[in-house]
Structures are given as C-alpha cells and as structure tokens.
PDB file of N, CA and C in Angstrom:
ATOM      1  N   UNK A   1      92.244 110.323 102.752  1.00  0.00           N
ATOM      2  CA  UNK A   1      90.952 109.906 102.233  1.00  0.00           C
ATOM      3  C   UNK A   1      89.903 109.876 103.342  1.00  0.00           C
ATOM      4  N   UNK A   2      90.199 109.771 104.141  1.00  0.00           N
ATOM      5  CA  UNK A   2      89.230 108.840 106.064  1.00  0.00           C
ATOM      6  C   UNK A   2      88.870 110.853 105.946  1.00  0.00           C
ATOM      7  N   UNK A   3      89.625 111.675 105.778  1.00  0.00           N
ATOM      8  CA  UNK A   3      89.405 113.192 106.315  1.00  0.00           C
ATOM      9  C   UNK A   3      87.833 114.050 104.882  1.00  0.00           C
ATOM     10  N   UNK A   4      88.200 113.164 104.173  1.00  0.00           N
ATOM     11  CA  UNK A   4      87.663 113.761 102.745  1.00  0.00           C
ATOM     12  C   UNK A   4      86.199 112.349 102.434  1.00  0.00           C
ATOM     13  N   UNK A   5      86.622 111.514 102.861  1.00  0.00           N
ATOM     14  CA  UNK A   5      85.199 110.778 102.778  1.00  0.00           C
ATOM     15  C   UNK A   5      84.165 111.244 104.116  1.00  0.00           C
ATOM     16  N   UNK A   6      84.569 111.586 105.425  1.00  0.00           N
ATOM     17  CA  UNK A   6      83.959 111.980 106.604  1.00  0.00           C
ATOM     18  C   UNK A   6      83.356 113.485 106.205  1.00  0.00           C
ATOM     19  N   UNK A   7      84.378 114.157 105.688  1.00  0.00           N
ATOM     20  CA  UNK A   7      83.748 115.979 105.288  1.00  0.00           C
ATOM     21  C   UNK A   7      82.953 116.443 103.984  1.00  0.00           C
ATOM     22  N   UNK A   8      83.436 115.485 103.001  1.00  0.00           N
ATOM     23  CA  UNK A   8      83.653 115.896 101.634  1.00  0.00           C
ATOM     24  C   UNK A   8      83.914 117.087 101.455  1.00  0.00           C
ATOM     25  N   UNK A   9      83.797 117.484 100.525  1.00  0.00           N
ATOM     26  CA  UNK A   9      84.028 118.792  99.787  1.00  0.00           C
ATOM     27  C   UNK A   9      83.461 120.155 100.031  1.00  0.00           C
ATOM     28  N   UNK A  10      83.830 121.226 100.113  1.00  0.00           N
ATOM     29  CA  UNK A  10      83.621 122.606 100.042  1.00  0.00           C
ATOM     30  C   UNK A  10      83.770 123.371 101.083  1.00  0.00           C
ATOM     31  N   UNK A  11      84.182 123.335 102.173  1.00  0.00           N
ATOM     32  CA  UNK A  11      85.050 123.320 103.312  1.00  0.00           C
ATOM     33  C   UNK A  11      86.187 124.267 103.324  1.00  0.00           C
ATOM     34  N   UNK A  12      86.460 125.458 104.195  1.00  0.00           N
ATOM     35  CA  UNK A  12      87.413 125.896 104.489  1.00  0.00           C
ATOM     36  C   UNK A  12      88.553 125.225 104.572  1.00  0.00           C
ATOM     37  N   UNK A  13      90.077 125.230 104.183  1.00  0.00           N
ATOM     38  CA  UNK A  13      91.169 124.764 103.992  1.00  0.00           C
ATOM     39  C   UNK A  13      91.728 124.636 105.523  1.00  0.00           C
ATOM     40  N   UNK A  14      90.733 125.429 106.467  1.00  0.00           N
ATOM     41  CA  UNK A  14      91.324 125.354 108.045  1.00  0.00           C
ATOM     42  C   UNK A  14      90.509 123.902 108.367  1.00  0.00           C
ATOM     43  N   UNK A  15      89.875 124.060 108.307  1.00  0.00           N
ATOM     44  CA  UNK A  15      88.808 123.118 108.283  1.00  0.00           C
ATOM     45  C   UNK A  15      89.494 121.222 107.938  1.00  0.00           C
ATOM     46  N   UNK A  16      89.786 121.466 107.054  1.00  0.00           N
ATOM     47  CA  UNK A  16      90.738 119.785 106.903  1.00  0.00           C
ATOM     48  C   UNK A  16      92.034 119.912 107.130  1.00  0.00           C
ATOM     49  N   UNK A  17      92.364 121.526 107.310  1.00  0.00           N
ATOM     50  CA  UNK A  17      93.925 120.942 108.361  1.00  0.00           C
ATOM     51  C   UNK A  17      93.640 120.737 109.540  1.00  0.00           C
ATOM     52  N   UNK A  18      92.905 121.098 110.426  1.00  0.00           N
ATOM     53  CA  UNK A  18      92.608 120.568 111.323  1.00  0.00           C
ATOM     54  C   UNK A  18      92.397 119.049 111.716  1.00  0.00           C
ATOM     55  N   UNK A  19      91.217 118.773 110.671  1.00  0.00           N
ATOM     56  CA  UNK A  19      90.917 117.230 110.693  1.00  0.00           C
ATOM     57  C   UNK A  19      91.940 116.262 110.291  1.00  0.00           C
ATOM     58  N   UNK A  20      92.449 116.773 109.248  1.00  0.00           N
ATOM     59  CA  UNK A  20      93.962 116.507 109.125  1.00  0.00           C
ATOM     60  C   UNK A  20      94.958 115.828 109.672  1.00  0.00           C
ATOM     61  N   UNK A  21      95.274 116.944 110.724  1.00  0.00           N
ATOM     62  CA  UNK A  21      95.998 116.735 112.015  1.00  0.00           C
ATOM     63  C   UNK A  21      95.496 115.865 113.029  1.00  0.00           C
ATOM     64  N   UNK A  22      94.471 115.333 113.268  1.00  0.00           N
ATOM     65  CA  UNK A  22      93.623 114.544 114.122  1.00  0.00           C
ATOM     66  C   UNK A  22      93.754 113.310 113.499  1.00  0.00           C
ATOM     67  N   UNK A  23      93.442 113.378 112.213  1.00  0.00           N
ATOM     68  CA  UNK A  23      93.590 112.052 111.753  1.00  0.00           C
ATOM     69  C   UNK A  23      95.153 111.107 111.802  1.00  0.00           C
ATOM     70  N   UNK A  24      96.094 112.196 111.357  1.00  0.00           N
ATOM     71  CA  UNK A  24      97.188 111.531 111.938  1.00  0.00           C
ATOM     72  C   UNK A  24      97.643 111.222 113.232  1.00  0.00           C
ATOM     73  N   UNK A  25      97.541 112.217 114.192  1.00  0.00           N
ATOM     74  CA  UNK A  25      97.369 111.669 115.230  1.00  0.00           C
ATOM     75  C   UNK A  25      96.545 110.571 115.456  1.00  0.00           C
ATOM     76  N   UNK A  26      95.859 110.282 115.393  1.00  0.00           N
ATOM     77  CA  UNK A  26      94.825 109.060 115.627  1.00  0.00           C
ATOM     78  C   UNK A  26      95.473 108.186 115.089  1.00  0.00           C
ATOM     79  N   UNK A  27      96.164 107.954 114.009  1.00  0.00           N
ATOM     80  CA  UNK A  27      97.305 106.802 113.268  1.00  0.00           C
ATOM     81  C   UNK A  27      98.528 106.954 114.024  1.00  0.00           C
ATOM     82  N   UNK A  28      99.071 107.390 114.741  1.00  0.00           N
ATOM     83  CA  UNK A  28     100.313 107.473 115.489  1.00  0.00           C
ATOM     84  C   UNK A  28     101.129 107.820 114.709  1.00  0.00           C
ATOM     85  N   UNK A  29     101.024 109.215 113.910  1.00  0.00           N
ATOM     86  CA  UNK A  29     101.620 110.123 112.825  1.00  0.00           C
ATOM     87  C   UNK A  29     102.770 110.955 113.348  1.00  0.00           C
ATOM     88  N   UNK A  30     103.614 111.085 113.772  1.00  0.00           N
ATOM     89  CA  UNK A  30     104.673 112.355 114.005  1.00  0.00           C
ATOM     90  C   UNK A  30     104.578 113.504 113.214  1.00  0.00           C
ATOM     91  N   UNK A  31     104.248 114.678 113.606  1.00  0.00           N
ATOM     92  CA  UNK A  31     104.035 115.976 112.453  1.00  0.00           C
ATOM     93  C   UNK A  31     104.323 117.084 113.420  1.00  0.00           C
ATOM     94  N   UNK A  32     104.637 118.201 112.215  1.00  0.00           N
ATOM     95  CA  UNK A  32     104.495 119.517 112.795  1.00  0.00           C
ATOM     96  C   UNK A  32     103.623 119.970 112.091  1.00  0.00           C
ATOM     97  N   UNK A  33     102.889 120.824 112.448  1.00  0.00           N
ATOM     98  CA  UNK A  33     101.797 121.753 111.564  1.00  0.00           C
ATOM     99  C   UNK A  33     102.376 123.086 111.826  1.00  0.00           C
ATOM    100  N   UNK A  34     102.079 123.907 110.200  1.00  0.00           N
ATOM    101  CA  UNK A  34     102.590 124.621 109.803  1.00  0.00           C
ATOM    102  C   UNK A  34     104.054 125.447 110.651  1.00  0.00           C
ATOM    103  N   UNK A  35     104.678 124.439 110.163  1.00  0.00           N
ATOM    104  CA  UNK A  35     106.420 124.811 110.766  1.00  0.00           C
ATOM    105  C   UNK A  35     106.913 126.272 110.236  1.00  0.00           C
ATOM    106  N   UNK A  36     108.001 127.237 110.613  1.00  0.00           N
ATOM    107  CA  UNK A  36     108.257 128.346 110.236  1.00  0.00           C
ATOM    108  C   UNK A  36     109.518 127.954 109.428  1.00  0.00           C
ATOM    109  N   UNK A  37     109.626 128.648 108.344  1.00  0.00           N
ATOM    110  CA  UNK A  37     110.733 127.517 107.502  1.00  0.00           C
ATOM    111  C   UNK A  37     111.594 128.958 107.146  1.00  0.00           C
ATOM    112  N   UNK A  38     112.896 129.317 107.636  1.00  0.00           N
ATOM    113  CA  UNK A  38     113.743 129.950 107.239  1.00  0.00           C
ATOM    114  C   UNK A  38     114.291 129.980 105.645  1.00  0.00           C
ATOM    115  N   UNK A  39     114.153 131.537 105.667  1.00  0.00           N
ATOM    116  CA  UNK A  39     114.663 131.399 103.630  1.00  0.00           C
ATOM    117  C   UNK A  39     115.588 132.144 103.582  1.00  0.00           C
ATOM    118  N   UNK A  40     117.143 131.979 103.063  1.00  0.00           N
ATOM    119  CA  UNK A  40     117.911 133.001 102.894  1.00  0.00           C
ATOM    120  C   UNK A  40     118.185 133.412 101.851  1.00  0.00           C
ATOM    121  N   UNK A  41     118.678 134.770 101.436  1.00  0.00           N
ATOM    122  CA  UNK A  41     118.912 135.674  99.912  1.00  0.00           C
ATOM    123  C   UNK A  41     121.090 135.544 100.399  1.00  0.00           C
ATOM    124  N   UNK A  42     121.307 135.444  99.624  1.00  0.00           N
ATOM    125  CA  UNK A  42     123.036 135.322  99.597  1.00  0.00           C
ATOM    126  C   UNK A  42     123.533 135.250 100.801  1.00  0.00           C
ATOM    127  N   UNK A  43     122.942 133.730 101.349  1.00  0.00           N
ATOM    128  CA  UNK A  43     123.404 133.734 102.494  1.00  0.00           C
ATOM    129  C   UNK A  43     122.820 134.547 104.010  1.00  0.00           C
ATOM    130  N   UNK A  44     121.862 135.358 103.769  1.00  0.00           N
ATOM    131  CA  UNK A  44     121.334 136.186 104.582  1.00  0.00           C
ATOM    132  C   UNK A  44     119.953 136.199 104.818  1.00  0.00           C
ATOM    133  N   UNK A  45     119.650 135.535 106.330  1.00  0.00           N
ATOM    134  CA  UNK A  45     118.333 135.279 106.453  1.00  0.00           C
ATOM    135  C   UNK A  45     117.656 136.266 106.119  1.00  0.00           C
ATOM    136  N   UNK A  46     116.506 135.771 105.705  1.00  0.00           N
ATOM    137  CA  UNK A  46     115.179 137.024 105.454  1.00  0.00           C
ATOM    138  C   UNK A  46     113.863 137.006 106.595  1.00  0.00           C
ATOM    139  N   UNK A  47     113.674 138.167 106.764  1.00  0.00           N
ATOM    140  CA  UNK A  47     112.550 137.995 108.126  1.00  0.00           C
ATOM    141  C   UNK A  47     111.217 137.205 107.863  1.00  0.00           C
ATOM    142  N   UNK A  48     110.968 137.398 106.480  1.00  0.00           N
ATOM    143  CA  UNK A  48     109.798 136.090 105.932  1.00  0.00           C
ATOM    144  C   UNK A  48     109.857 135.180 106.241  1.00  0.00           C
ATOM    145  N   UNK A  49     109.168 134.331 106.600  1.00  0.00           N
ATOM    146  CA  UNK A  49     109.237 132.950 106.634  1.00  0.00           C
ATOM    147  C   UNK A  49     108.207 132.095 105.259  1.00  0.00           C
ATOM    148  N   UNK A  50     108.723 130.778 105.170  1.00  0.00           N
ATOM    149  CA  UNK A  50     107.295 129.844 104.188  1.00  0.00           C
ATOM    150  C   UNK A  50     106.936 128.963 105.567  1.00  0.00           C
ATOM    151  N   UNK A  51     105.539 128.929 105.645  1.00  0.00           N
ATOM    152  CA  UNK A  51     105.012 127.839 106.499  1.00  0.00           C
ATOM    153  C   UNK A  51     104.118 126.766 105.643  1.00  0.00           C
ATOM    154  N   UNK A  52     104.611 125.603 105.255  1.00  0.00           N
ATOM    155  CA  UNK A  52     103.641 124.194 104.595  1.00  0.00           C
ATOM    156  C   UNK A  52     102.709 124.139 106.063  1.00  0.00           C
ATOM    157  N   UNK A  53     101.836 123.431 105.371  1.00  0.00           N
ATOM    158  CA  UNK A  53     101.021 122.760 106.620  1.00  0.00           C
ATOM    159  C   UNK A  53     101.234 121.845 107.326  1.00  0.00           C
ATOM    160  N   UNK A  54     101.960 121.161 106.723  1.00  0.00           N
ATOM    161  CA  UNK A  54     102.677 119.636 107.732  1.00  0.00           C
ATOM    162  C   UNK A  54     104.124 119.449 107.061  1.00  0.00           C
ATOM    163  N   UNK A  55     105.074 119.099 108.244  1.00  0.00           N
ATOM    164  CA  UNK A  55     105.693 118.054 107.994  1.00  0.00           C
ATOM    165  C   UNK A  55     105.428 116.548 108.775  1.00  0.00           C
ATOM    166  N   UNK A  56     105.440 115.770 107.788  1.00  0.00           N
ATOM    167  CA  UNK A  56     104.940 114.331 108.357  1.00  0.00           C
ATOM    168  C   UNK A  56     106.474 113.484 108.806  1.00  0.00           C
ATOM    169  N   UNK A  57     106.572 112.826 110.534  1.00  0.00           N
ATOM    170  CA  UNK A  57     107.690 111.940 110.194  1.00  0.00           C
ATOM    171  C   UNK A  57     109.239 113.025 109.820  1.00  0.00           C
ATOM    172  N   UNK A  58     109.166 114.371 109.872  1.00  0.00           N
ATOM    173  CA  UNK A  58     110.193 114.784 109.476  1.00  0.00           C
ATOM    174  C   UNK A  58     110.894 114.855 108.132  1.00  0.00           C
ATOM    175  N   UNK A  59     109.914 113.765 106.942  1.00  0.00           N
ATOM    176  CA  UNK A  59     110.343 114.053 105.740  1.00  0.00           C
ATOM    177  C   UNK A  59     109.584 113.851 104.861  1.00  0.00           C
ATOM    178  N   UNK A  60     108.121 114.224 105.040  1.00  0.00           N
ATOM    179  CA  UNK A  60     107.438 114.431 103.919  1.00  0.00           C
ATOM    180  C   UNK A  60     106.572 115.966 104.094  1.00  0.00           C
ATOM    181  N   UNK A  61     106.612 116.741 103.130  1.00  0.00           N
ATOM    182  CA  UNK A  61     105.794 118.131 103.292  1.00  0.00           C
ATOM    183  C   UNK A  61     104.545 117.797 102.837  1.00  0.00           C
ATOM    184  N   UNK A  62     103.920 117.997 103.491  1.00  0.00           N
ATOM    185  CA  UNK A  62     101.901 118.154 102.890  1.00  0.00           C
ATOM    186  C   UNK A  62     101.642 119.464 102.950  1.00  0.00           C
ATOM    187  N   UNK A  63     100.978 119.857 101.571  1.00  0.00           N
ATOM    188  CA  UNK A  63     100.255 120.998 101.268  1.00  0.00           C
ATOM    189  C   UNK A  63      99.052 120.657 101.276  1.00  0.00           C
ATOM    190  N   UNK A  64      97.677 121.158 101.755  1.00  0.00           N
ATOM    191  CA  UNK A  64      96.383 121.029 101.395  1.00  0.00           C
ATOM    192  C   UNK A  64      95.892 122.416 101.197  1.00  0.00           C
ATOM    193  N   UNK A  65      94.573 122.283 100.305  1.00  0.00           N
ATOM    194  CA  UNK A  65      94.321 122.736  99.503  1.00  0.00           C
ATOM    195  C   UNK A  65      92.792 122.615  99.237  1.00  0.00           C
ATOM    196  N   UNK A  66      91.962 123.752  99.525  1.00  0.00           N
ATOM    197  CA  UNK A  66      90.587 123.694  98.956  1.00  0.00           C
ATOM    198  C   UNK A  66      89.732 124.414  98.462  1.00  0.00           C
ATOM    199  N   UNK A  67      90.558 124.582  97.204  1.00  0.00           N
ATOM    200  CA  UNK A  67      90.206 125.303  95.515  1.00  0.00           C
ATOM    201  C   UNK A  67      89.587 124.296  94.204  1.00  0.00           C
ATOM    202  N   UNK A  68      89.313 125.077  93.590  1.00  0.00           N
ATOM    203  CA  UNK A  68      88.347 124.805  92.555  1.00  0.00           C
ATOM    204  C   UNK A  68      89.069 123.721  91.693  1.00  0.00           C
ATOM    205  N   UNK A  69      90.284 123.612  91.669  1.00  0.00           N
ATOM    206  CA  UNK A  69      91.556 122.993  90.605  1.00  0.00           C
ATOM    207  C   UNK A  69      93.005 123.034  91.328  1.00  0.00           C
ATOM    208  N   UNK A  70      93.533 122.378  91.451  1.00  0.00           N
ATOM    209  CA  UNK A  70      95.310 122.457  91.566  1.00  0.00           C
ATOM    210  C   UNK A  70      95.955 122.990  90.577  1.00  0.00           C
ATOM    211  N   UNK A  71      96.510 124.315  90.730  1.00  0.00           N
ATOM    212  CA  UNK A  71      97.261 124.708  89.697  1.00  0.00           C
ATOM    213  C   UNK A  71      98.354 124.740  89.481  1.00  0.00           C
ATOM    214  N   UNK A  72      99.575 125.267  88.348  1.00  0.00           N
ATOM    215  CA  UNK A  72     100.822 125.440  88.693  1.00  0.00           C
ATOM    216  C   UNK A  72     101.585 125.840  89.928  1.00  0.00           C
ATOM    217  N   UNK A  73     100.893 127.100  89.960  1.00  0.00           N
ATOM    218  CA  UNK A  73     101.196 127.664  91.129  1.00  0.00           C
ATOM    219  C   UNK A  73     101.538 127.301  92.956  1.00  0.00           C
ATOM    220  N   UNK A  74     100.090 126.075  92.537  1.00  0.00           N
ATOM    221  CA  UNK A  74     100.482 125.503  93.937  1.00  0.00           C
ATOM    222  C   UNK A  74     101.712 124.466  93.830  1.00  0.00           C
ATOM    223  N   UNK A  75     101.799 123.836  92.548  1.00  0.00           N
ATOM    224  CA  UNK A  75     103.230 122.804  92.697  1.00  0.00           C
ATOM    225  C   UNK A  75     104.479 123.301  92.856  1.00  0.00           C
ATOM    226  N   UNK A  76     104.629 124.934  92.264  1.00  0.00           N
ATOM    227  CA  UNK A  76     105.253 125.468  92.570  1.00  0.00           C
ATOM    228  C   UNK A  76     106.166 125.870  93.861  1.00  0.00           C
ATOM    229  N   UNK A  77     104.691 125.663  94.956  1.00  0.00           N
ATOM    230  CA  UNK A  77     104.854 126.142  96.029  1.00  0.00           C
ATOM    231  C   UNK A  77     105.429 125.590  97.312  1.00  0.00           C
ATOM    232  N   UNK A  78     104.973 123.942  96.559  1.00  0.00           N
ATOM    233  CA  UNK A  78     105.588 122.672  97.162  1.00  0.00           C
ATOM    234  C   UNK A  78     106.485 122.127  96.632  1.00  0.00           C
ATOM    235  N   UNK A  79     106.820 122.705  95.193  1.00  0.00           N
ATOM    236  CA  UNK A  79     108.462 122.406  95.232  1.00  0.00           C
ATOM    237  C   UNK A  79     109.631 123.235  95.874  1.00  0.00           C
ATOM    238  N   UNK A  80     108.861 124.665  96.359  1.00  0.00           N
ATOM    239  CA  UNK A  80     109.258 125.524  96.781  1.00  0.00           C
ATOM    240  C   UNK A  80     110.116 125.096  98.582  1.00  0.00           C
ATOM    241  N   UNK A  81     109.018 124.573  98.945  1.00  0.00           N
ATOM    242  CA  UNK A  81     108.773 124.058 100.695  1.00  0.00           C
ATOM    243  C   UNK A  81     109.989 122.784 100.055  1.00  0.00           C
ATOM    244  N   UNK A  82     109.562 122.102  99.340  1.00  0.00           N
ATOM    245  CA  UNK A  82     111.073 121.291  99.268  1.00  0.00           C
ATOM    246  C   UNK A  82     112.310 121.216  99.302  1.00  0.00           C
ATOM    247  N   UNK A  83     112.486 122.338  98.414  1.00  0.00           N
ATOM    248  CA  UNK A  83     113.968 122.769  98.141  1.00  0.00           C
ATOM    249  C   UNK A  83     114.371 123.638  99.472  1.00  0.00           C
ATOM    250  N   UNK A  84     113.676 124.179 100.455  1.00  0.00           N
ATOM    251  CA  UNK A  84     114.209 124.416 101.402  1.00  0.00           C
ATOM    252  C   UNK A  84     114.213 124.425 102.524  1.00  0.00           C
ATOM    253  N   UNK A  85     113.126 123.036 102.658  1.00  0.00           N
ATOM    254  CA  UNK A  85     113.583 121.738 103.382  1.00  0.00           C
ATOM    255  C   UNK A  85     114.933 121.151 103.622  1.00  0.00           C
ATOM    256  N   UNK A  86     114.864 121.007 101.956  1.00  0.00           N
ATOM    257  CA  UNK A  86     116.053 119.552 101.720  1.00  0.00           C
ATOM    258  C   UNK A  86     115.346 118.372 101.570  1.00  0.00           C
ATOM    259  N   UNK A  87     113.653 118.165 101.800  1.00  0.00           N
ATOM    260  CA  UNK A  87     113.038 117.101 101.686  1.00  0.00           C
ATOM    261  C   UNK A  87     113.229 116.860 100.564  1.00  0.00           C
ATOM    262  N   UNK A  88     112.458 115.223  99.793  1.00  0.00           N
ATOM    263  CA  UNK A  88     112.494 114.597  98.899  1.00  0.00           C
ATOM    264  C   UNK A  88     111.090 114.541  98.122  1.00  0.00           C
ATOM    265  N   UNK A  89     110.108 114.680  99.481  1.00  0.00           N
ATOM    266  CA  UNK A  89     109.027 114.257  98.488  1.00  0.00           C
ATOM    267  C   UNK A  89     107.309 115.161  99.382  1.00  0.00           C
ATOM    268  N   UNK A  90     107.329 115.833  98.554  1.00  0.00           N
ATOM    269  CA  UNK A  90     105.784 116.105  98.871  1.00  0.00           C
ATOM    270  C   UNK A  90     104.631 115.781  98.290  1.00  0.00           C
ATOM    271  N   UNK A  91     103.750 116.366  99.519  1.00  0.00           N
ATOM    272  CA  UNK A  91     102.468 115.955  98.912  1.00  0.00           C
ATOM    273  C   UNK A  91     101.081 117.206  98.490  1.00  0.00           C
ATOM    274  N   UNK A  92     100.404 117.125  97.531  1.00  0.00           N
ATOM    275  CA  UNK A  92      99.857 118.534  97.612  1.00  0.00           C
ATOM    276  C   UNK A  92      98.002 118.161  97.192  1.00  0.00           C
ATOM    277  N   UNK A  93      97.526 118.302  98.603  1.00  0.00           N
ATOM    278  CA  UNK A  93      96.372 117.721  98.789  1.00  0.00           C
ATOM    279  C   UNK A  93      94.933 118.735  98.434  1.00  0.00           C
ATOM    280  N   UNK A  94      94.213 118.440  97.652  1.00  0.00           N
ATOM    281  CA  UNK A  94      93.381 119.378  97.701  1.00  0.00           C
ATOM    282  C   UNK A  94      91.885 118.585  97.836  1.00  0.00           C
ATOM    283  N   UNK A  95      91.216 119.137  98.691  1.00  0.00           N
ATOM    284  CA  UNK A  95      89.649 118.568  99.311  1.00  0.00           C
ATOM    285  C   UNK A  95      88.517 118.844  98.962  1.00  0.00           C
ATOM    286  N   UNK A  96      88.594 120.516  97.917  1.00  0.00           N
ATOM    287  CA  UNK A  96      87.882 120.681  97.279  1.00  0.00           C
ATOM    288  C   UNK A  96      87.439 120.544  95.796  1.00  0.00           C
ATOM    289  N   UNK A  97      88.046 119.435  95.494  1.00  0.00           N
ATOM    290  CA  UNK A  97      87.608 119.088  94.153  1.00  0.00           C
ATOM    291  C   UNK A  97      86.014 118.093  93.876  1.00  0.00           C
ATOM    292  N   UNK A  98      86.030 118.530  93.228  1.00  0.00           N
ATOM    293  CA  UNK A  98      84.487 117.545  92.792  1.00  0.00           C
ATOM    294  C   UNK A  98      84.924 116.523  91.226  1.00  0.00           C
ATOM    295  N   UNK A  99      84.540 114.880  91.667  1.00  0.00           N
ATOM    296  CA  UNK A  99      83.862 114.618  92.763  1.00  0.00           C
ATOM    297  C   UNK A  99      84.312 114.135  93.762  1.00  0.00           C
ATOM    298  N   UNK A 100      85.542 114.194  93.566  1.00  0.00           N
ATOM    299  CA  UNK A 100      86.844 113.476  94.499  1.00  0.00           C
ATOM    300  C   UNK A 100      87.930 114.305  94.640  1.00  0.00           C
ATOM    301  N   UNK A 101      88.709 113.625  95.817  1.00  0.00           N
ATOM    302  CA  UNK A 101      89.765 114.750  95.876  1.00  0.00           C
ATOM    303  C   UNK A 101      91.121 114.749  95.257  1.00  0.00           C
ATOM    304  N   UNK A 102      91.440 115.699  95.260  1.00  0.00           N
ATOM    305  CA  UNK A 102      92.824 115.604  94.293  1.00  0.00           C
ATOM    306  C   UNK A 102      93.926 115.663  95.192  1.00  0.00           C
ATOM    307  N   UNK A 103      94.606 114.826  94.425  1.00  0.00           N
ATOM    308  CA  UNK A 103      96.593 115.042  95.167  1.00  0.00           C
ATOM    309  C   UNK A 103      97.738 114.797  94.076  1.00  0.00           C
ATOM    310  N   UNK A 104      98.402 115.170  94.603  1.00  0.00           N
ATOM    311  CA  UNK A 104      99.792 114.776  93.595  1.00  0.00           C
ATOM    312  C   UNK A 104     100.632 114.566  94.674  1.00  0.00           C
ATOM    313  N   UNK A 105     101.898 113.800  93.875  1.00  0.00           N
ATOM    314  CA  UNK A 105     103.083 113.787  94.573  1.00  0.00           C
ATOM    315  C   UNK A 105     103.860 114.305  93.849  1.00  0.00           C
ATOM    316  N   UNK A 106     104.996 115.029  95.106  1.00  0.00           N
ATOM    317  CA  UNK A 106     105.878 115.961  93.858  1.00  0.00           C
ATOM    318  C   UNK A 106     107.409 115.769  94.732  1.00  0.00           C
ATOM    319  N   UNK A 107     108.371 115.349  93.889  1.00  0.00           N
ATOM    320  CA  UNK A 107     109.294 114.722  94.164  1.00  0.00           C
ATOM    321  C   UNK A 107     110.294 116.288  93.692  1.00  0.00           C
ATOM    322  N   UNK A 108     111.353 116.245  94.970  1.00  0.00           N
ATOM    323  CA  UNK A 108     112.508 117.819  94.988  1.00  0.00           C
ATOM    324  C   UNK A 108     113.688 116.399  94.079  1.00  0.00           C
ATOM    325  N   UNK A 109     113.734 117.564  92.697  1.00  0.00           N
ATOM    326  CA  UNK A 109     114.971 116.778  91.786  1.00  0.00           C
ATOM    327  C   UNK A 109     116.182 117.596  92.218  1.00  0.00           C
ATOM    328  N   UNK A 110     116.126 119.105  93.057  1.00  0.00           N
ATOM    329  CA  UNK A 110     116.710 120.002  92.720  1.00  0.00           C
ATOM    330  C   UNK A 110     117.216 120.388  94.141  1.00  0.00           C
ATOM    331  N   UNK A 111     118.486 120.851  94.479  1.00  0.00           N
ATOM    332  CA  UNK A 111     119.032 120.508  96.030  1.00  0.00           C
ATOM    333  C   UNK A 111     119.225 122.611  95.733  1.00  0.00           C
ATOM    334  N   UNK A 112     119.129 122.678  97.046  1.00  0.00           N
ATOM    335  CA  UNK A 112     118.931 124.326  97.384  1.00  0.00           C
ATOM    336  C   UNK A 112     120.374 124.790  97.397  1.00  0.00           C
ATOM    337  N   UNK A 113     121.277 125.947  96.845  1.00  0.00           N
ATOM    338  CA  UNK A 113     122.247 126.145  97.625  1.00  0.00           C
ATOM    339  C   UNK A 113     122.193 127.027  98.506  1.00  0.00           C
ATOM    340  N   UNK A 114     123.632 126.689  99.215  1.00  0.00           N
ATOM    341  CA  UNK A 114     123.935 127.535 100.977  1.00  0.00           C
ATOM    342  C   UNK A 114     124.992 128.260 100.742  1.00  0.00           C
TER     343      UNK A 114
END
C-alpha cells in the first residue's frame, strides 16, 4: 500500500517492482527479485525458466502487476510459480487499477509432481 499510495497508478510494472523492493527492504524484508525457477517435462529440465518477481522470506511469491484488470490468466500464473515452488501462498499485486489497487491471495491446493 506505502508503494501505491506514494506512486499511484499508471506506472510501468518496472517501476513498482522496483519501489517494491525498496520498500521491503526498508521493513527488514528478506527477498529475491525475480528468481530463475527451474521447470521440468518427465523429469527433464527445460532450458526455460518462470521468473515471479519476488520471493518474500522464502515462502511467499509476489506477482505485480500494472494492467487495466487482473485476469484469469494472471492467477493462473501464480498458481503456476506455486506449484513449482512448492510454496503455499501467493500474492498477485496489481498497481494499476483505478481507484485503488488490486490484490488477491492465492493459496497452492495442488503439490507438483517429481
């Protein structure tokens, strides 16, 4: 909220990951920003990677986001970063909404297999 009441709205998505990242730091946050997250097909890594924008603390994924609406697609994407994690719970932040910003939390029901 401290990143989205200081900028508001309409802002490049680099733009509040950045501030983002400052802000947690400034709270004494532990994170990685955008980590390289290994995906395998039957057992066999793939040279792709998924990168979320944060992991917070080691077990929460943050997605942000600054589009017109949150759509399927993006919950998708963070249930996606979950399941192959192994995390439990993300978050999927978006800065460009009017007149406030949007988030959800999106909880992994569903464990990846190896």
């Amino acid at each position: 909220m401290a990143v989205y009441n200081d900028l508001g709205g309409g802002l490049s998505e680099e733009i509040y990951q950045e501030s983002f990242e400052l802000e947690l730091a400034e709270r004494g946050f532990r994170f990685v920003a955008q980590p390289e997250l290994a995906v395998f097909y039957k057992g066999k890594p793939l040279t792709k990677r998924l990168r979320p924008d944060l992991i917070i603390e080691s077990e929460v994924v943050v997605e942000l986001k600054a589009v017109a609406n949150l759509a399927d697609e993006h919950r998708a994407q963070v249930l996606n970063y979950l399941r192959v994690t192994r995390k439990q719970v993300g978050y999927l932040i978006n800065f460009a909404a009017f007149p406030n910003i949007e988030w959800q939390r999106l909880v992994n029901t569903r464990r990846l297999k190896v």
